[in-house]
Every structure is written in C-alpha cells, then in structure tokens.
Protein backbone atom coordinates (compact mmCIF):
# COMPACT_ATOMS: atom_id res chain seq x y z
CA UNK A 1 90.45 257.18 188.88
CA UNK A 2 86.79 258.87 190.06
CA UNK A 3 87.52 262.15 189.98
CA UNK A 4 86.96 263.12 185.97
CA UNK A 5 83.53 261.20 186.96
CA UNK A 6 82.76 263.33 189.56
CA UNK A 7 84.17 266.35 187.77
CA UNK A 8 81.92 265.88 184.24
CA UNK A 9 78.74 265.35 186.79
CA UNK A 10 79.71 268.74 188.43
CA UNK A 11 79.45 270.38 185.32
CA UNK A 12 76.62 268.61 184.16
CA UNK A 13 74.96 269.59 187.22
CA UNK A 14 75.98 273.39 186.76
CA UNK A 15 74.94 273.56 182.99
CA UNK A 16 71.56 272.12 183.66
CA UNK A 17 71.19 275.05 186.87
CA UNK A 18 72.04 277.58 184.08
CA UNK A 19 69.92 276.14 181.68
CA UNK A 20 66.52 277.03 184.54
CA UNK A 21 68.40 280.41 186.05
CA UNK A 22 65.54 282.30 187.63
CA UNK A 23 63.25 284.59 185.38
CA UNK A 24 64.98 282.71 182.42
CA UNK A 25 63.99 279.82 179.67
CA UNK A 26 65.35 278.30 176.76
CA UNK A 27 64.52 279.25 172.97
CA UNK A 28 63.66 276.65 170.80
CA UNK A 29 65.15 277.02 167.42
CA UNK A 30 65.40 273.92 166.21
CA UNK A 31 63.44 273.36 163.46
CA UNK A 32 64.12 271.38 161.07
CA UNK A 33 64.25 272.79 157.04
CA UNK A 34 60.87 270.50 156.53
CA UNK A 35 59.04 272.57 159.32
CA UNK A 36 60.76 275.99 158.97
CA UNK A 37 59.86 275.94 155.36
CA UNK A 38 56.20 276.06 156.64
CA UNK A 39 56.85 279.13 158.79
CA UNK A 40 59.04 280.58 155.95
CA UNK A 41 55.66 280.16 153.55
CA UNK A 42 53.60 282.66 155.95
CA UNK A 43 55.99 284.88 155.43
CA UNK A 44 56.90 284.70 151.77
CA UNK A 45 60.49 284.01 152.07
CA UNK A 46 62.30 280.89 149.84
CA UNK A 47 63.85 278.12 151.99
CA UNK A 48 67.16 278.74 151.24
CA UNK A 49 70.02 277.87 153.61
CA UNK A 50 71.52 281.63 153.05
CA UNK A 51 67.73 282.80 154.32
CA UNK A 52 67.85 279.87 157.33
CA UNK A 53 71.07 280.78 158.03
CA UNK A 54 70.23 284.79 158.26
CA UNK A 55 67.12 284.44 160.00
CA UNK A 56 68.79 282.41 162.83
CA UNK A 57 71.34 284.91 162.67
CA UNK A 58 68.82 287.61 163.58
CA UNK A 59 67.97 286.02 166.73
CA UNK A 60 71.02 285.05 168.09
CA UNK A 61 72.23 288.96 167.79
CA UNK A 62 69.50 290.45 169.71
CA UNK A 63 70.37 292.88 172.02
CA UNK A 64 70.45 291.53 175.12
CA UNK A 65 69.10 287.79 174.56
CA UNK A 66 71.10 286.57 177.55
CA UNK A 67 68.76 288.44 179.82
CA UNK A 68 65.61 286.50 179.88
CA UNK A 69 66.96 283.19 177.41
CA UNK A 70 69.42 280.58 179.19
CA UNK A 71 69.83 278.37 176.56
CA UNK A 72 69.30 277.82 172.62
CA UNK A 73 68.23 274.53 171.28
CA UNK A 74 69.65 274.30 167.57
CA UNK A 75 69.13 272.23 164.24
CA UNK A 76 72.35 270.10 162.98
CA UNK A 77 72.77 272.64 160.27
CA UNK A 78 72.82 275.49 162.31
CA UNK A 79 74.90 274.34 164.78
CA UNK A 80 77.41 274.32 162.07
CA UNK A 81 76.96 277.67 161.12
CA UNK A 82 78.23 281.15 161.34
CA UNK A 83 76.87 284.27 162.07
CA UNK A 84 77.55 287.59 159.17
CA UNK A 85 80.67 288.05 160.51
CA UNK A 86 81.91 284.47 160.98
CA UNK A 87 81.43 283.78 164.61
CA UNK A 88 80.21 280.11 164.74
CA UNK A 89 76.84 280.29 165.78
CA UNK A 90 77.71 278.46 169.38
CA UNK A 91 80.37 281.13 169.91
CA UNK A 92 77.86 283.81 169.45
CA UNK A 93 75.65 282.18 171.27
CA UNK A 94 77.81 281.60 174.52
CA UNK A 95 79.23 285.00 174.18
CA UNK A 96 75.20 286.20 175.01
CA UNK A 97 75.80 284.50 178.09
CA UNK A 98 73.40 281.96 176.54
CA UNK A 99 73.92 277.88 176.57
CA UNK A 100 73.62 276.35 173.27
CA UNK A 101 72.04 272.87 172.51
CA UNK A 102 71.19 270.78 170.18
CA UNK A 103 68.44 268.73 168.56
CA UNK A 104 69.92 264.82 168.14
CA UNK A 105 66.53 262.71 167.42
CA UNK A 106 65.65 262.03 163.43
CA UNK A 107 61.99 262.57 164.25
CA UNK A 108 58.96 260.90 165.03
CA UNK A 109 57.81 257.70 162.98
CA UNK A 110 54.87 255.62 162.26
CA UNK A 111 55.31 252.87 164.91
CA UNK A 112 54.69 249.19 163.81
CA UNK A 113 51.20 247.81 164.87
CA UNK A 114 50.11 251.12 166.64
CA UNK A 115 47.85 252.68 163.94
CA UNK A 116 48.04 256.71 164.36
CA UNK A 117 50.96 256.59 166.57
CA UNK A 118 54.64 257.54 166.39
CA UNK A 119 57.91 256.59 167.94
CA UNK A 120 60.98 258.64 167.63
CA UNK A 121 63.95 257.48 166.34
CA UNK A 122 67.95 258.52 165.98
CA UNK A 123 69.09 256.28 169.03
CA UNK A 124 71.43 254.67 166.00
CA UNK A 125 75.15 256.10 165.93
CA UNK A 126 73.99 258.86 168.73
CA UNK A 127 76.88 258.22 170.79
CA UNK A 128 79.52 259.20 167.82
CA UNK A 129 76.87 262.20 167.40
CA UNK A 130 76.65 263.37 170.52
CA UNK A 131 80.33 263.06 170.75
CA UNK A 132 81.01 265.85 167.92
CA UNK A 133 78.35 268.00 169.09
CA UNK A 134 80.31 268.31 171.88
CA UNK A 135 83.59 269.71 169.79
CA UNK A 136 81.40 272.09 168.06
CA UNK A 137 80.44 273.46 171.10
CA UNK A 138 77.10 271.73 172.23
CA UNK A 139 76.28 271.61 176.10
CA UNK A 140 72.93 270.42 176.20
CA UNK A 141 70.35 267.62 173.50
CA UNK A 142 67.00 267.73 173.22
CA UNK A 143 64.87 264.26 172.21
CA UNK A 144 60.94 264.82 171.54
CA UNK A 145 58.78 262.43 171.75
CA UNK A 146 55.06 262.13 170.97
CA UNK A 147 52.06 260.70 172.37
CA UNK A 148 48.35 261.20 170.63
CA UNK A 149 45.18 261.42 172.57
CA UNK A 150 42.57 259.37 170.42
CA UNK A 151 39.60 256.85 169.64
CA UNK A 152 41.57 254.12 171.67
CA UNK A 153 44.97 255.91 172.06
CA UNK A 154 47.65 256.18 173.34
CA UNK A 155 48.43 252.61 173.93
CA UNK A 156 50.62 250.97 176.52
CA UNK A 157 52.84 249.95 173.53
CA UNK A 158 53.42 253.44 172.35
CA UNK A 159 54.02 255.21 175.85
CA UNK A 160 56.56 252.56 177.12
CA UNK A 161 58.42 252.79 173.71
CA UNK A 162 58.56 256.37 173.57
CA UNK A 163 60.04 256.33 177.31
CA UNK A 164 62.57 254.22 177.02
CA UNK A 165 63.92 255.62 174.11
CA UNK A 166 63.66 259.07 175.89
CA UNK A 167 65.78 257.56 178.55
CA UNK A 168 68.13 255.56 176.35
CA UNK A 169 68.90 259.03 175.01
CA UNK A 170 69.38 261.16 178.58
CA UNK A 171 71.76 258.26 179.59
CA UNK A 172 73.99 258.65 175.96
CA UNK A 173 73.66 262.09 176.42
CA UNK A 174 74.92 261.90 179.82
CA UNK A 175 77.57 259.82 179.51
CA UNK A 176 78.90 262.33 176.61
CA UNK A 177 78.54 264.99 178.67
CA UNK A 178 75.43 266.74 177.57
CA UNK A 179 72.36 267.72 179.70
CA UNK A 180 69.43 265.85 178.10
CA UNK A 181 66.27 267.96 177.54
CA UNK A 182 63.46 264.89 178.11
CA UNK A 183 61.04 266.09 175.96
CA UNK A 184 57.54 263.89 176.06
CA UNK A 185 54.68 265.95 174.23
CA UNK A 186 51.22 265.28 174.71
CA UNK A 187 49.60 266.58 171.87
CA UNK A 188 47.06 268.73 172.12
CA UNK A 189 45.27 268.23 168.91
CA UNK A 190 42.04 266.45 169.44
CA UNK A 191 38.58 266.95 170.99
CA UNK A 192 39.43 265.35 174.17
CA UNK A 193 38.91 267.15 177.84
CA UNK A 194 41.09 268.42 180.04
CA UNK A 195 40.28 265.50 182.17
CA UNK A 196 41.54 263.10 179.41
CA UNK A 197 45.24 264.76 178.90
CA UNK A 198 45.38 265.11 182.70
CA UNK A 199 44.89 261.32 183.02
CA UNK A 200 47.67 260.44 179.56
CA UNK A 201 49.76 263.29 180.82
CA UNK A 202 49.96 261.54 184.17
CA UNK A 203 50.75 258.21 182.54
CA UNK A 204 53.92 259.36 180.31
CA UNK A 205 55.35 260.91 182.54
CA UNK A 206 55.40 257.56 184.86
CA UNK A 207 56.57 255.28 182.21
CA UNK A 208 59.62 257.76 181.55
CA UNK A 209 60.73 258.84 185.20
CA UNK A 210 60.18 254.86 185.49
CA UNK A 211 62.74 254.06 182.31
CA UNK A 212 64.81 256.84 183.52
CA UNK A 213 65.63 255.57 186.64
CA UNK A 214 66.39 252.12 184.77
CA UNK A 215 68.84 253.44 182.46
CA UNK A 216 70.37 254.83 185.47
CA UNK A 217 70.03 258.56 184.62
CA UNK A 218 71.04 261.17 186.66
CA UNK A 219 67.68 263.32 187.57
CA UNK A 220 70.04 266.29 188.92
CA UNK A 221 71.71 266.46 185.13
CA UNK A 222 68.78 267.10 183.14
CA UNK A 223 65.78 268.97 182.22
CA UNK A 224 62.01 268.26 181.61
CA UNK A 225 60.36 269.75 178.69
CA UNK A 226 56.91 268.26 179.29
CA UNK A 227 53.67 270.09 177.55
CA UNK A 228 50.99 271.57 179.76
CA UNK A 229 47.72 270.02 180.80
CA UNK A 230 45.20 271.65 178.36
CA UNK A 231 42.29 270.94 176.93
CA UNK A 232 42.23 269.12 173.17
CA UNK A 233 41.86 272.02 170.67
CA UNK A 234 38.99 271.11 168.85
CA UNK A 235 37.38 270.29 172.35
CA UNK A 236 33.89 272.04 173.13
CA UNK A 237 35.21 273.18 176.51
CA UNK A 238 38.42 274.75 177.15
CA UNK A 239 39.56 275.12 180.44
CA UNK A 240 40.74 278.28 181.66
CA UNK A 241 43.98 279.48 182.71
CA UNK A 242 44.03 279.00 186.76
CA UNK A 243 42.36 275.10 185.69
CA UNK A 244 45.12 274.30 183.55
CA UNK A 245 47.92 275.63 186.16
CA UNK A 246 46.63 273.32 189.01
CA UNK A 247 45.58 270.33 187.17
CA UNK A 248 49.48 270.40 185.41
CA UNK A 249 50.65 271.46 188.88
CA UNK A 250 49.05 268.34 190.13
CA UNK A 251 50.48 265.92 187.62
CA UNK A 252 53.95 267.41 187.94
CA UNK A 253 54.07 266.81 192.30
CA UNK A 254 52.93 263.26 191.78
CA UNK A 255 55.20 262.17 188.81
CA UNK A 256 58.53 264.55 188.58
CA UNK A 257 61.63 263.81 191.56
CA UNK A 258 62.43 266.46 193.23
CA UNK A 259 66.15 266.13 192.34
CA UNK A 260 65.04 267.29 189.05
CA UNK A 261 66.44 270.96 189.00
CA UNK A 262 63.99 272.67 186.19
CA UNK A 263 60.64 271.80 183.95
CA UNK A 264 60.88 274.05 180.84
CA UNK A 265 57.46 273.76 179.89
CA UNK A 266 56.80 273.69 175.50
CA UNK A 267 54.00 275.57 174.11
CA UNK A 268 52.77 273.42 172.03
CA UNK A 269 50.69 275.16 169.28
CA UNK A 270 49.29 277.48 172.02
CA UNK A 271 49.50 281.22 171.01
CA UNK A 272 51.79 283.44 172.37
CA UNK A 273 50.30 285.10 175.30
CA UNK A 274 48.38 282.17 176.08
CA UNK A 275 51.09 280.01 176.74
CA UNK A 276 52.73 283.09 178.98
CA UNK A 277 49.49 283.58 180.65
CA UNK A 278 49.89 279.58 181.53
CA UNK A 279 53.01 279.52 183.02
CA UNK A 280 52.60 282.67 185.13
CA UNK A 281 49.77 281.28 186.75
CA UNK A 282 51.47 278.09 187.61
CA UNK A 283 54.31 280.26 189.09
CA UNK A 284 52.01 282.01 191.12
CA UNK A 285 49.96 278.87 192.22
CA UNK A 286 53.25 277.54 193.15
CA UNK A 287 54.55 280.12 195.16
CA UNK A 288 50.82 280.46 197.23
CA UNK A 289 51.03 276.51 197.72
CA UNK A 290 54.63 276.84 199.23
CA UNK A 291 57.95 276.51 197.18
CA UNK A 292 57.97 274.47 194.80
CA UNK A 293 61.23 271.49 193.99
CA UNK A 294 61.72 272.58 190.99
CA UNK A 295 62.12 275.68 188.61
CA UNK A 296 58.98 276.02 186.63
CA UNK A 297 60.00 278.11 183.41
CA UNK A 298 59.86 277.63 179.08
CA UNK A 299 61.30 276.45 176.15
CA UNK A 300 59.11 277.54 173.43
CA UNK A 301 59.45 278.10 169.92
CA UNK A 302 56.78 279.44 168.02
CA UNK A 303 55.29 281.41 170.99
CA UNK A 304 58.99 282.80 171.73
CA UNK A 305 59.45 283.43 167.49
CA UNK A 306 56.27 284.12 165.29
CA UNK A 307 55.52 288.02 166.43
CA UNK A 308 59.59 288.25 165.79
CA UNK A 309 58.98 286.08 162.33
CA UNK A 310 56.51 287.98 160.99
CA UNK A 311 58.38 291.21 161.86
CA UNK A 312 61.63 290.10 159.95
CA UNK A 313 60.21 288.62 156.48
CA UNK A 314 63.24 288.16 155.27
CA UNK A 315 64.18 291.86 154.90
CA UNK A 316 67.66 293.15 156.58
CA UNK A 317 65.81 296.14 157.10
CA UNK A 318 62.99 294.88 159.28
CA UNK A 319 66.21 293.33 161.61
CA UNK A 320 65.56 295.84 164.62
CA UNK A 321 61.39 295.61 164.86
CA UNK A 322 62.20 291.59 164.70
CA UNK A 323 64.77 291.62 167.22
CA UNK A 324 62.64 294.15 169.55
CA UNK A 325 59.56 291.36 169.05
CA UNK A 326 61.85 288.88 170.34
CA UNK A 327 63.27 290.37 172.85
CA UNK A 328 59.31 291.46 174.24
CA UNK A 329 58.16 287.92 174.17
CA UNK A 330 61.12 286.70 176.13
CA UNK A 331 60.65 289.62 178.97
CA UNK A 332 57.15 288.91 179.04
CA UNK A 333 57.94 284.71 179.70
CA UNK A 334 60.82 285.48 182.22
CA UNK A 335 58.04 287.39 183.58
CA UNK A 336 56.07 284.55 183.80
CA UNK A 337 58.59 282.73 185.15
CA UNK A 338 58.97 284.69 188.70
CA UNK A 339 55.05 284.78 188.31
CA UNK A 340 55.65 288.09 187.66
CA UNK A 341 53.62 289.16 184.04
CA UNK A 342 51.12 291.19 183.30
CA UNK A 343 48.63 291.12 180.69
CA UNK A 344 49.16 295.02 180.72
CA UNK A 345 52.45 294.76 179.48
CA UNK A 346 51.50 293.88 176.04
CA UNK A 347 49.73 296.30 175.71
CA UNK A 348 52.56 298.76 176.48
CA UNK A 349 54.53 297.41 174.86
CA UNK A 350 52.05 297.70 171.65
C-alpha cells in the first residue's frame, strides 16, 4: 500500500534535481496578459493572444534552450497552447529536454487591515487545478508572494500570512505531484539599505521554512525562488556586487535546510547583467567558503527575456536575432551558475 507513496516522492525528488542541474536555471515566462501587455507596449506590439501565443512560441524553439534552461514556468493560457506547428507547448517544451511548470496563484491582493501590503491568493479550488495541470503536462507550480519594505512595514501579520499560504500551496502541490517553486519576494522598491532587506529577508524566510515544516512539506521536493539581498532602489547607497553575495549568502546558511536541493534566485527588476553579475559572485563566494548544501542558480524573467524582447518586436523576421539574445543571456547565467561568467563575454558576444 506505500509503495505509489514512495514512488511519486522519487519522482518528485528527481524533477526538482533536474529543475537545479548544474550550470542550468529556470525561465520565467509566466506572465500574465495584464503584465505582458506592459512589455508588449515597449515594443509596439497589440496584446493579442495570436501575438502572446507567437512570442512564447519564439522562445520555446530556440536552438538549443535545453542547454543552459532546466525548466519553464508558464501562464494558464499558455500552458494550453500550441506551438506553429501544433505541438502543445509542454510537448515542445519537454522535447528541449526542458521541465515545464506552471504559475497556479491568482495574484497578490490588498490584505485586510495591513495598509500597503498584499497577500496572495488562489489557495481556493487549487487542488482540482493542480490536478489538470498535471494531465496537460505540468511537473512543477510556482506561488509568489510579496513582502514590502516601508514606513512601518512589513508587519508580522503580513509575513506569517504570506508563509503559510506559501506552504499551504507546496503541500497541495505536493500531494498532486508537482514540485512547488516557494517563491517569497522581497521587493526591492524603496529607499531602504541593504541592512534593512538583509534583516526582512531574514525574517520571511523564517516564518515560511517555519509554516513549511508545519504543513508537513517535503524540503527535498521543492525549490526556493527567494530574491537577493540588495539594496532598495531609490536608496542613496547601493551596495556592490561581492556585498550583496555575502550578506544573501549569510541569510540563506542561517534560514534554508540543507535538504533543500536548489535556490533559483529571481531578479527582481534588476537589469540583466546585474543580476548575472550577482549570482556569479555568490557562486564563487560559495565555492571559496567550502561547498555549499544547495545549488545556487536562477529563474528570471525579464533579465533572461527583454534583450530577446526587444530583438523580436513582433516581426517573424527578427525570430533568429531574438532567439540568439536568448540563448546569450541564458549562457551567460549558467555561467554564473558554476561561478563561471565573465563580464568579457558580453562584450563578445556584442
């Protein structure tokens, strides 16, 4: 009567390995038609589901995408897709040699009594949800959550009800035999130090290994998408790159168990390189301090997609340069993640 247990947490355990494979990381393509709309703008393409739909299509078909991406995190739409020449977008996906995912949460929302703060929400009918992802070929969910550094925030109330929802939805996941991606973001919008998101950083990450372990989730059968300790972007002073790798280093030893198999770092509105630059160094701190529990790699989206984005602008004919721009930016993070890059390489490669 055990052994389908012990045989869905074997391949839980396997999919989450592949999902942090060395000199690999995930690509974030999940956005939703709200916030790819925005990034369709820049570009001066419509928001059509033809144009979503083609654009997604363009990245999934590069050349070679298996090589430095493990998995794809995908939109509920897309997911139900098909590429030009009707391959379900999954298919395509796994026949990259890539794992494909899926975004389940319906967003963050205002949060009662907690002025400027959010909770995220879509814990409602997840389990039927999670359920058909799996059919349509889903191996892995991702659930964001957000905390904001402020006058007076985060609060107590915000951080423990972002982390238990985070771990309500690794443990649905789990049971429907998904890896969850734990995603809690600390924004880094704000004036405050480095100091200060070292300190909230520090604290989510507590409060959700903490409601993790209540909800009885499996730390070997998932992944950690936390963001990086940086300093606030409108701060005065921002740190540099070898300041940011130890202090998130630091965090990371003291918080995350080491049964935890991978930390696919987001970017988080950094810019491309910087957010390479980042990880590299945290590689290479790693590897001088002695090896590390855990696979240190990424999962970004904007700093995997906008030089590929603004390459493609909607034109079948710009397919190849936007492809190429992908396929540099995720070299240059699996790079990063062997500590490996070099800022010389970009300009090589330009």
């Amino acid at each position: 009567m055990t052994e389908p247990a012990i045989s869905a947490s074997s391949e839980l355990r396997a999919t989450a390995r592949a999902m942090v494979s060395p000199g690999k990381g995930i690509l974030a393509a999940d956005e939703s038609t709200g916030t790819i709309e925005k990034r369709f703008k820049g570009i001066g393409v419509e928001n059509t589901e033809e144009h979503r739909r083609s654009y997604r299509d363009m990245l999934f078909t590069t050349p070679g995408l298996g090589q430095y991406i493990s998995g794809v995190i995908l939109y509920d739409e897309t997911l139900r897709q098909k590429s030009y020449n009707g391959t379900p977008f999954p298919e395509l996906i796994s026949r990259q040699g890539v794992v494909p995912g899926i975004k389940v949460d319906t967003g963050a929302k205002p949060m009662a009594l907690c002025p400027g703060e959010t909770v995220t929400e879509g814990l409602d009918g997840l389990s039927k949800r999670c359920a058909e992802y799996v059919k349509l070929g889903a191996r892995f969910a991702k659930w964001r959550a957000v905390i904001t550094i402020g006058a007076g925030i985060p609060s107590r109330a915000c951080i423990v009800a972002n982390a238990h929802a985070l771990a309500r939805y690794a443990a649905i996941c789990q049971a429907a035999g998904l890896v969850p991606i734990v995603e809690p973001e600390v924004l880094m919008d704000g004036n405050h130090t480095i100091e200060r998101c070292e300190e909230v950083t520090e604290w989510t990450l507590r409060e959700v290994f903490a409601a993790l372990n209540d909800q009885r989730v499996k730390p070997e059968e998932m992944v950690l998408k936390p963001s990086m300790v940086v300093s606030g972007k409108d701060c005065p002073r921002q740190a540099g790159v070898g300041e940011v790798a130890e202090r998130t280093l630091k965090v990371l030893k003291r918080t995350v168990p080491a049964a935890v198999p991978g930390i696919a770092f987001l970017s988080g509105g950094q810019s491309d390189e910087l957010a390479t630059e980042h990880l590299d160094a945290m590689n290479r701190l790693g590897a001088k301090e002695g090896r590390l529990p855990w696979v240190l790699t990424f999962s970004y989206g904007r700093a995997l997609q906008q030089p590929s984005l603004k390459a493609w602008r909607g034109s079948n004919a710009n397919v190849a340069a936007a492809q190429a721009a992908l396929a540099h930016r995720a070299r240059m993070n699996g790079l990063a993640a062997t500590g490996k890059y070099q800022a010389d390489l970009e300009k090589k490669a330009a």
